[in-house]
C-alpha atoms as a PDB file:
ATOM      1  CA  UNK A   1      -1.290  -9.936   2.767  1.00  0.00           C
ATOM      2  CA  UNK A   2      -1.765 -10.058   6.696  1.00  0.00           C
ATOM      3  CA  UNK A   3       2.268 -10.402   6.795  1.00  0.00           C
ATOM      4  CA  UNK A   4       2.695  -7.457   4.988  1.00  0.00           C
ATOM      5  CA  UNK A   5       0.263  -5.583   7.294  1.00  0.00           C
ATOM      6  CA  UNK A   6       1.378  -7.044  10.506  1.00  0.00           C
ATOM      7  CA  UNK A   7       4.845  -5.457   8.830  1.00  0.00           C
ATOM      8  CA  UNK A   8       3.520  -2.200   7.665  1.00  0.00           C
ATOM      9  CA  UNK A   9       2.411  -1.309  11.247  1.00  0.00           C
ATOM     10  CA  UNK A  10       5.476  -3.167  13.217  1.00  0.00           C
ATOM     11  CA  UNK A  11       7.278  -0.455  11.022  1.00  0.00           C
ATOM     12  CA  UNK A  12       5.383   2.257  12.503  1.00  0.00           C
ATOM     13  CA  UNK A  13       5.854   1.283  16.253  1.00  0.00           C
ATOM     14  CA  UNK A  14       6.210  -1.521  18.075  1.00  0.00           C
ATOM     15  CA  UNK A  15       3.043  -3.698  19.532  1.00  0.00           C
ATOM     16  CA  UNK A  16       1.417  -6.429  20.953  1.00  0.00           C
ATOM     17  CA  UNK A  17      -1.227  -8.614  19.490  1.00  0.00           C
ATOM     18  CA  UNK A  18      -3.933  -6.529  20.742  1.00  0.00           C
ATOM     19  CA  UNK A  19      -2.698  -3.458  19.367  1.00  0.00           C
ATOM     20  CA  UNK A  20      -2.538  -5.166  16.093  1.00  0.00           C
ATOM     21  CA  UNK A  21      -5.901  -6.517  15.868  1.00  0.00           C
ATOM     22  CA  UNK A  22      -6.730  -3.083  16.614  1.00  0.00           C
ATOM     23  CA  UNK A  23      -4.871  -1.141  14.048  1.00  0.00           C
ATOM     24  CA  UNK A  24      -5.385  -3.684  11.505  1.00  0.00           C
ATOM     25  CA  UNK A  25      -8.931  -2.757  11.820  1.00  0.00           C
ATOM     26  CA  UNK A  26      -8.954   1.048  12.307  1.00  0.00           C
ATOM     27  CA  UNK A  27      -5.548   2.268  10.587  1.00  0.00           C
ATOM     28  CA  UNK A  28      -6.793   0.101   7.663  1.00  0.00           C
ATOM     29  CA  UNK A  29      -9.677   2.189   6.954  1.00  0.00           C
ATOM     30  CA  UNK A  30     -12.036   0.192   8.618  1.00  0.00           C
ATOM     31  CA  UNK A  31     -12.570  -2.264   6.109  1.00  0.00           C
ATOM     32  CA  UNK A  32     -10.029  -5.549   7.553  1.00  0.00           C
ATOM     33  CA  UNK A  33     -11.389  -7.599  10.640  1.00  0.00           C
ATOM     34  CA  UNK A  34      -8.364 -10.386  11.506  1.00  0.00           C
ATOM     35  CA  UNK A  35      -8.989 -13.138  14.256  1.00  0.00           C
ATOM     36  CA  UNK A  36      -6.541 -13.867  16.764  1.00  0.00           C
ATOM     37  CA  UNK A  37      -6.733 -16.756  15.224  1.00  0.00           C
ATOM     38  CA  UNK A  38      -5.021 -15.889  12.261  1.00  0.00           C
ATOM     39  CA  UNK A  39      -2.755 -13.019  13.811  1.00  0.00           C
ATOM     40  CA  UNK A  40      -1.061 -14.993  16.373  1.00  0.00           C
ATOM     41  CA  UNK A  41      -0.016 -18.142  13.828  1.00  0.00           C
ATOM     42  CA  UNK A  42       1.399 -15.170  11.424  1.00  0.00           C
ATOM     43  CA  UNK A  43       3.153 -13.526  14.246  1.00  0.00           C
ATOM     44  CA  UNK A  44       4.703 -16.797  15.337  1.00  0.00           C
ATOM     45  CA  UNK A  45       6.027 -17.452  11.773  1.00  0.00           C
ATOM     46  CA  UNK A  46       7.006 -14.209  11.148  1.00  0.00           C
ATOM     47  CA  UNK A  47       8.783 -14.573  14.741  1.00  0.00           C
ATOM     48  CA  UNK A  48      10.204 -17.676  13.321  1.00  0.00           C
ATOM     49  CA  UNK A  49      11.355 -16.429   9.695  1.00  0.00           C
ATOM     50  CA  UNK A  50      13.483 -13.457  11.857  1.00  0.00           C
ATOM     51  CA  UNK A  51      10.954 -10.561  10.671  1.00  0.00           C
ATOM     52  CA  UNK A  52       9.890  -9.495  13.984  1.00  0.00           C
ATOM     53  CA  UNK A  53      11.209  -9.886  17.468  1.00  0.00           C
ATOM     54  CA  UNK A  54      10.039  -9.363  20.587  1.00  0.00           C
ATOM     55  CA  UNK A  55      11.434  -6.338  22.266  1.00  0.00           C
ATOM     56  CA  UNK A  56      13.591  -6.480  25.189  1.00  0.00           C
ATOM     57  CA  UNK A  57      11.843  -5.241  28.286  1.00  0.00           C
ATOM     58  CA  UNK A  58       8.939  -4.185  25.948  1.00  0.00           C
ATOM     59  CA  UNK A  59       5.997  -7.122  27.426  1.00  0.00           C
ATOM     60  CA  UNK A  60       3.435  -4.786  29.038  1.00  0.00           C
ATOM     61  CA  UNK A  61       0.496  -5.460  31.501  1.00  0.00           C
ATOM     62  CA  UNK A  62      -0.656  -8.039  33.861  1.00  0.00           C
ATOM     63  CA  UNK A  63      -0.568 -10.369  31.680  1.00  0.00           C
ATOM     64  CA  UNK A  64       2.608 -10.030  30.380  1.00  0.00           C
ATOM     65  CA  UNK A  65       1.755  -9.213  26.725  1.00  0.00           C
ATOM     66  CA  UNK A  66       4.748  -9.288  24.400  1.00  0.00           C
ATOM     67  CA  UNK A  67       5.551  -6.383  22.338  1.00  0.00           C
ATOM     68  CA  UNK A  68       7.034  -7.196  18.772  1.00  0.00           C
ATOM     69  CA  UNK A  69       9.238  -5.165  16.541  1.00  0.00           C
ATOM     70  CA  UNK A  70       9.766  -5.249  12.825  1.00  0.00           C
ATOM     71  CA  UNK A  71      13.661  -6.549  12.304  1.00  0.00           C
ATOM     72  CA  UNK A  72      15.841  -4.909   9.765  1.00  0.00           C
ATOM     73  CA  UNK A  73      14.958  -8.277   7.616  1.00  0.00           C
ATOM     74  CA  UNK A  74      11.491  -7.584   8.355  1.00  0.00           C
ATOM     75  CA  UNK A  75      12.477  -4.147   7.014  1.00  0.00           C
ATOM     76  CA  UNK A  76      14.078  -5.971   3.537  1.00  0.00           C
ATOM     77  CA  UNK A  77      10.464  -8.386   3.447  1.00  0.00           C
ATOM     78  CA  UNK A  78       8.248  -5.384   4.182  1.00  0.00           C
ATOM     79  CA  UNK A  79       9.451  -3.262   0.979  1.00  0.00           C
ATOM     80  CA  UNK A  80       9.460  -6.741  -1.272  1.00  0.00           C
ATOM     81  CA  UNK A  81       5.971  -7.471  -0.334  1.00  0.00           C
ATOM     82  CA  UNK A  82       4.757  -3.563  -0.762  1.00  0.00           C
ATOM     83  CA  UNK A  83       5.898  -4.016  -4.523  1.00  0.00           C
ATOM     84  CA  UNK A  84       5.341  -7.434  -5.217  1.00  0.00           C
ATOM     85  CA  UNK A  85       2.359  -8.005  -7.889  1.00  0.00           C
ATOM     86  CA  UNK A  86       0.194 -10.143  -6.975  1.00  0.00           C
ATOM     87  CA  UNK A  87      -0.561 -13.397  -8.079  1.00  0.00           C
ATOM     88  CA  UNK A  88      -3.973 -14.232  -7.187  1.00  0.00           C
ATOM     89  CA  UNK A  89      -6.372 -11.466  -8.728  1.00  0.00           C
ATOM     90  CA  UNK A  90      -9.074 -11.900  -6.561  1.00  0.00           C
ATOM     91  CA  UNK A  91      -8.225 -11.053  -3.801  1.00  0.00           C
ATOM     92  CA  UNK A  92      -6.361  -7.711  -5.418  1.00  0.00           C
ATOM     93  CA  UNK A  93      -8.819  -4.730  -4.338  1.00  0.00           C
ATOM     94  CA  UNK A  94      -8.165  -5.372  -0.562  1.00  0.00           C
ATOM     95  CA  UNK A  95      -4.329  -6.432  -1.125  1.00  0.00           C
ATOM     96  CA  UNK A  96      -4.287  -3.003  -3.006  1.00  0.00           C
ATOM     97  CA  UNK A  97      -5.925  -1.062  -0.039  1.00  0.00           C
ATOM     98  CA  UNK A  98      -3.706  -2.693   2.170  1.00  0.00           C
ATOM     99  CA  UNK A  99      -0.472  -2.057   0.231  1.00  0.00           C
ATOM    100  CA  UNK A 100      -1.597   2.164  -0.169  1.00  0.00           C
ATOM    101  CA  UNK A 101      -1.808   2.317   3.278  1.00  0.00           C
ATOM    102  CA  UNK A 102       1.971   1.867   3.429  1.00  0.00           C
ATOM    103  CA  UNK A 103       2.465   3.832   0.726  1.00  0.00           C
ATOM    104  CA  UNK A 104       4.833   6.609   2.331  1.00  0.00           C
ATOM    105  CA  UNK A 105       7.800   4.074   2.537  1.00  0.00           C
ATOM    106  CA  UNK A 106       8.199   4.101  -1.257  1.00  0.00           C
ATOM    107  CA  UNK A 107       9.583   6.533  -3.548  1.00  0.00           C
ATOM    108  CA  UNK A 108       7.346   8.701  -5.910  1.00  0.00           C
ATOM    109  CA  UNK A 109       8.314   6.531  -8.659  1.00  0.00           C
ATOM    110  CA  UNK A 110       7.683   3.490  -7.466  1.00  0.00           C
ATOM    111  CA  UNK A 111       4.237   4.529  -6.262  1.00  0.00           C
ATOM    112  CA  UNK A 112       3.548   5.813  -9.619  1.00  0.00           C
ATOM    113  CA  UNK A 113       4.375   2.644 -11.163  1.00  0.00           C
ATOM    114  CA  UNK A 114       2.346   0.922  -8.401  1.00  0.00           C
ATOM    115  CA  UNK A 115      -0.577   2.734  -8.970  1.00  0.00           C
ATOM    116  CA  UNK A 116      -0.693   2.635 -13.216  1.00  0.00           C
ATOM    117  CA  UNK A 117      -0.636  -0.635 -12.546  1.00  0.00           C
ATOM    118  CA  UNK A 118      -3.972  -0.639 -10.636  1.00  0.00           C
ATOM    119  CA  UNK A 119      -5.245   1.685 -13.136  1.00  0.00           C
ATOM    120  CA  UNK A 120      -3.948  -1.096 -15.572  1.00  0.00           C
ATOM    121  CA  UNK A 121      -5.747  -3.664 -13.682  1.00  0.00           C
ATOM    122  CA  UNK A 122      -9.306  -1.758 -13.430  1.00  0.00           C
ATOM    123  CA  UNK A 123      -9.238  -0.603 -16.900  1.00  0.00           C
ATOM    124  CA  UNK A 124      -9.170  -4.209 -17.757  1.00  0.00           C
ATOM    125  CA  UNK A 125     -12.329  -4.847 -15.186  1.00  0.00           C
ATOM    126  CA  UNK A 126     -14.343  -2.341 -16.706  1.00  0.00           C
ATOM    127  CA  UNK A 127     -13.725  -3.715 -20.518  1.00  0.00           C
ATOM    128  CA  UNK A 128     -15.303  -7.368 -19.115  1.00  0.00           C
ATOM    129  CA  UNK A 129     -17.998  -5.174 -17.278  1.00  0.00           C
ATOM    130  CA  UNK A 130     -18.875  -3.288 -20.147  1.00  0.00           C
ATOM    131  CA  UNK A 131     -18.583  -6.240 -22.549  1.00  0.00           C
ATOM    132  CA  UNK A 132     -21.092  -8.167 -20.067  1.00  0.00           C
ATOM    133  CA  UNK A 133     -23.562  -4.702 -20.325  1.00  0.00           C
ATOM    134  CA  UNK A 134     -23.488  -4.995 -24.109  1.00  0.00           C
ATOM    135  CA  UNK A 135     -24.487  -8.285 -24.578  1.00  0.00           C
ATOM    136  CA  UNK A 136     -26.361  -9.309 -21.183  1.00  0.00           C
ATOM    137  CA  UNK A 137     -26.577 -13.051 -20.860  1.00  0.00           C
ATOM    138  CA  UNK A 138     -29.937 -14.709 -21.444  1.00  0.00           C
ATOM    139  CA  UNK A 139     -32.201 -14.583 -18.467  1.00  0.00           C
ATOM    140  CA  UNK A 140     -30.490 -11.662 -16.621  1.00  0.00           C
ATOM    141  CA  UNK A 141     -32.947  -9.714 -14.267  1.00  0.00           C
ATOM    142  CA  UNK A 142     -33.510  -6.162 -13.582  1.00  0.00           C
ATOM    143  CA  UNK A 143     -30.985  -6.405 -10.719  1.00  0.00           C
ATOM    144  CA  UNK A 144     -28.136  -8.654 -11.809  1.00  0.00           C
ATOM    145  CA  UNK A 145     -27.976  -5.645 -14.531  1.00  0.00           C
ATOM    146  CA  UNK A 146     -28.335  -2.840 -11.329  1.00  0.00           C
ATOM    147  CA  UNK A 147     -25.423  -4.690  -9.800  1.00  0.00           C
ATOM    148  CA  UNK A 148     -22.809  -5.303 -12.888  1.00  0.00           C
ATOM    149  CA  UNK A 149     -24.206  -1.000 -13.399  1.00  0.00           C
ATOM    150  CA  UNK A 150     -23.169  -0.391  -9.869  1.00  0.00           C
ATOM    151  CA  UNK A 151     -19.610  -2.183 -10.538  1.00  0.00           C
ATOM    152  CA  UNK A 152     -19.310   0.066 -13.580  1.00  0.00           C
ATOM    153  CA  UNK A 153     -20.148   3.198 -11.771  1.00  0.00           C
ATOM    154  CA  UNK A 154     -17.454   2.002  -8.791  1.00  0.00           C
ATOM    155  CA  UNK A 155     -15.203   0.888 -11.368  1.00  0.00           C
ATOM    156  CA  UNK A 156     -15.119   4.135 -12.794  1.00  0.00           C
ATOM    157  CA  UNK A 157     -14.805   6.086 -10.073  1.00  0.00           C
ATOM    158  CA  UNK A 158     -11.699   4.527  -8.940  1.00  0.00           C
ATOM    159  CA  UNK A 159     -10.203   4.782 -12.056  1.00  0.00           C
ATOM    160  CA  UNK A 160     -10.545   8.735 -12.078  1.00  0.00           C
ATOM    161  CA  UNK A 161      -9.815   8.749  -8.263  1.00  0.00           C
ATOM    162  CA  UNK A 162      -6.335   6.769  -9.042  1.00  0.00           C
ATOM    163  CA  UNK A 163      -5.705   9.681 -12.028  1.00  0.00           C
ATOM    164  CA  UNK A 164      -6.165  12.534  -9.336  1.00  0.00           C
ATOM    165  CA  UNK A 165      -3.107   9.885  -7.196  1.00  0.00           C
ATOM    166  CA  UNK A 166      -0.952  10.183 -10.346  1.00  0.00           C
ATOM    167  CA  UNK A 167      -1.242  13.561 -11.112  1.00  0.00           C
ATOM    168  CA  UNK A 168      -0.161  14.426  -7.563  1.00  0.00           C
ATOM    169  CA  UNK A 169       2.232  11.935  -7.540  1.00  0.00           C
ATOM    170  CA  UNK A 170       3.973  13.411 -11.108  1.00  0.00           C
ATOM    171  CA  UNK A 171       3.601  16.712  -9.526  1.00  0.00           C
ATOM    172  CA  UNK A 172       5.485  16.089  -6.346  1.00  0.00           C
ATOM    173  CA  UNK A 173       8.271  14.346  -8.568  1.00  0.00           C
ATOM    174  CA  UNK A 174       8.477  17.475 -10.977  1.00  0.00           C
ATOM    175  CA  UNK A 175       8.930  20.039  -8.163  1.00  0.00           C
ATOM    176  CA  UNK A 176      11.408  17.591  -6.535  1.00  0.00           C
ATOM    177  CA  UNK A 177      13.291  17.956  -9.933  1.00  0.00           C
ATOM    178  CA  UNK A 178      13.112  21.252 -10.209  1.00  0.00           C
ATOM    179  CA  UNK A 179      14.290  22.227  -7.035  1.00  0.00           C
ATOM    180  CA  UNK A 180      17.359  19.769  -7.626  1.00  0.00           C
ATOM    181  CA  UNK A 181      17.774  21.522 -10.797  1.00  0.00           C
ATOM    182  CA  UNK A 182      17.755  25.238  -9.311  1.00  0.00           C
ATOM    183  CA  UNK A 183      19.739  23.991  -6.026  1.00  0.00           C
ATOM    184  CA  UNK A 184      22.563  22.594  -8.713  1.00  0.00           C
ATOM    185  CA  UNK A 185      22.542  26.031 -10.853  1.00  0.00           C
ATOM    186  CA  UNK A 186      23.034  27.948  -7.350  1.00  0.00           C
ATOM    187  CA  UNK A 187      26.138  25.174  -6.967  1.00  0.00           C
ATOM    188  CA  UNK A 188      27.264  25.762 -10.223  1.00  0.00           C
ATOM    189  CA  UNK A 189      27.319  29.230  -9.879  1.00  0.00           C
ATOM    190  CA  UNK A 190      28.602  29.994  -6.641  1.00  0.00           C
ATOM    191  CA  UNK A 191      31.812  27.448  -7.908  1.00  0.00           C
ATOM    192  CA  UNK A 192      31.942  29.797 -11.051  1.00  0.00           C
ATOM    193  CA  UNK A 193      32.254  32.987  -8.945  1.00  0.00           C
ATOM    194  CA  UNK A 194      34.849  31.411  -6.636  1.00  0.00           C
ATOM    195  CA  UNK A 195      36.997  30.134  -9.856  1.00  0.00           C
ATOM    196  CA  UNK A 196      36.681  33.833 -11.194  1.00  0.00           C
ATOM    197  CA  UNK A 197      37.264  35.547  -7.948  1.00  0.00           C
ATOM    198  CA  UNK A 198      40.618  33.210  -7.479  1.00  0.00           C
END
């Protein structure tokens, strides 16, 4: 997940460690703090795998900090990783978060599919929720039941909040059509004229 971040923003511009730690935290929405001691041992195997380089004449400061761009196989790993599904459920909601950020590099289609999916994924989360509500396990307290109410309520909400994602996304994709299908009748009938004019 922190590869396909580092990736994500490498995409955007290039940086240096600093300025990833940074955006990793505020682009992200706030929610992803990453140690140097995790970003620098991901940069150097990224560095190592040929997804990012450093940039020629790009180290900046006193220091001499070295400024890393995405390579156009870190280009080919970037889109892979932005679609892959993941295999290890837990740690899905911030891998999801992560992946929407990026969202922009993908076709409407794709994110359509990417985000059913998630709706896929909740819908099942809110069927063990709601089975767990119906038939409480002995000895659960007042608050165990506030909290698994709370995860119901959030559970919900992203599910409807994902619907309003769709229906925009279905919406872009339908006016894209139509103004391919309008732009190809213009086509069509400017050739017609020209055939009946020659």
């Amino acid at each position: 997940m922190l590869e396909l971040a580092i990736l994500g923003l490498l995409k955007q511009q290039p940086m240096h460690g600093y300025q990833l730690s940074r955006e990793l935290g505020e682009s992200l929405g706030g929610f992803w703090r990453v140690s140097y001691g995790s970003l620098y041992p991901t940069l150097r195997r990224l560095e190592r795998d040929g997804l990012v380089a450093p940039m020629p004449g790009g180290a900046t400061g006193g220091r001499r900090k070295t400024v890393f761009g995405i390579t156009e196989q870190g280009e080919r790993a970037f889109l892979e990783l932005l679609q892959e599904t993941p295999a290890d459920s837990s740690s899905e909601d911030t891998r999801f978060r992560v992946r929407l950020a990026f969202f922009r590099y993908l076709p409407p289609e794709t994110r359509i599919r990417l985000l059913e999916r998630r709706q896929a994924f909740l819908a099942e989360r809110l069927d063990t929720i709601d089975g767990s509500l119906r038939t409480p396990r002995e000895g659960v307290d007042d608050y165990t039941l506030a909290v698994m109410e709370h995860g119901r309520t959030a559970t919900e909400s992203d599910i409807a909040w994902l619907d309003g994602l769709v229906r925009k996304e279905r919406s872009k994709v339908a006016q894209r059509d139509t103004e391919r299908g309008s732009t190809r009748s213009r086509r069509t009938a400017v050739l017609s004229r020209k055939e009946h004019t020659s």
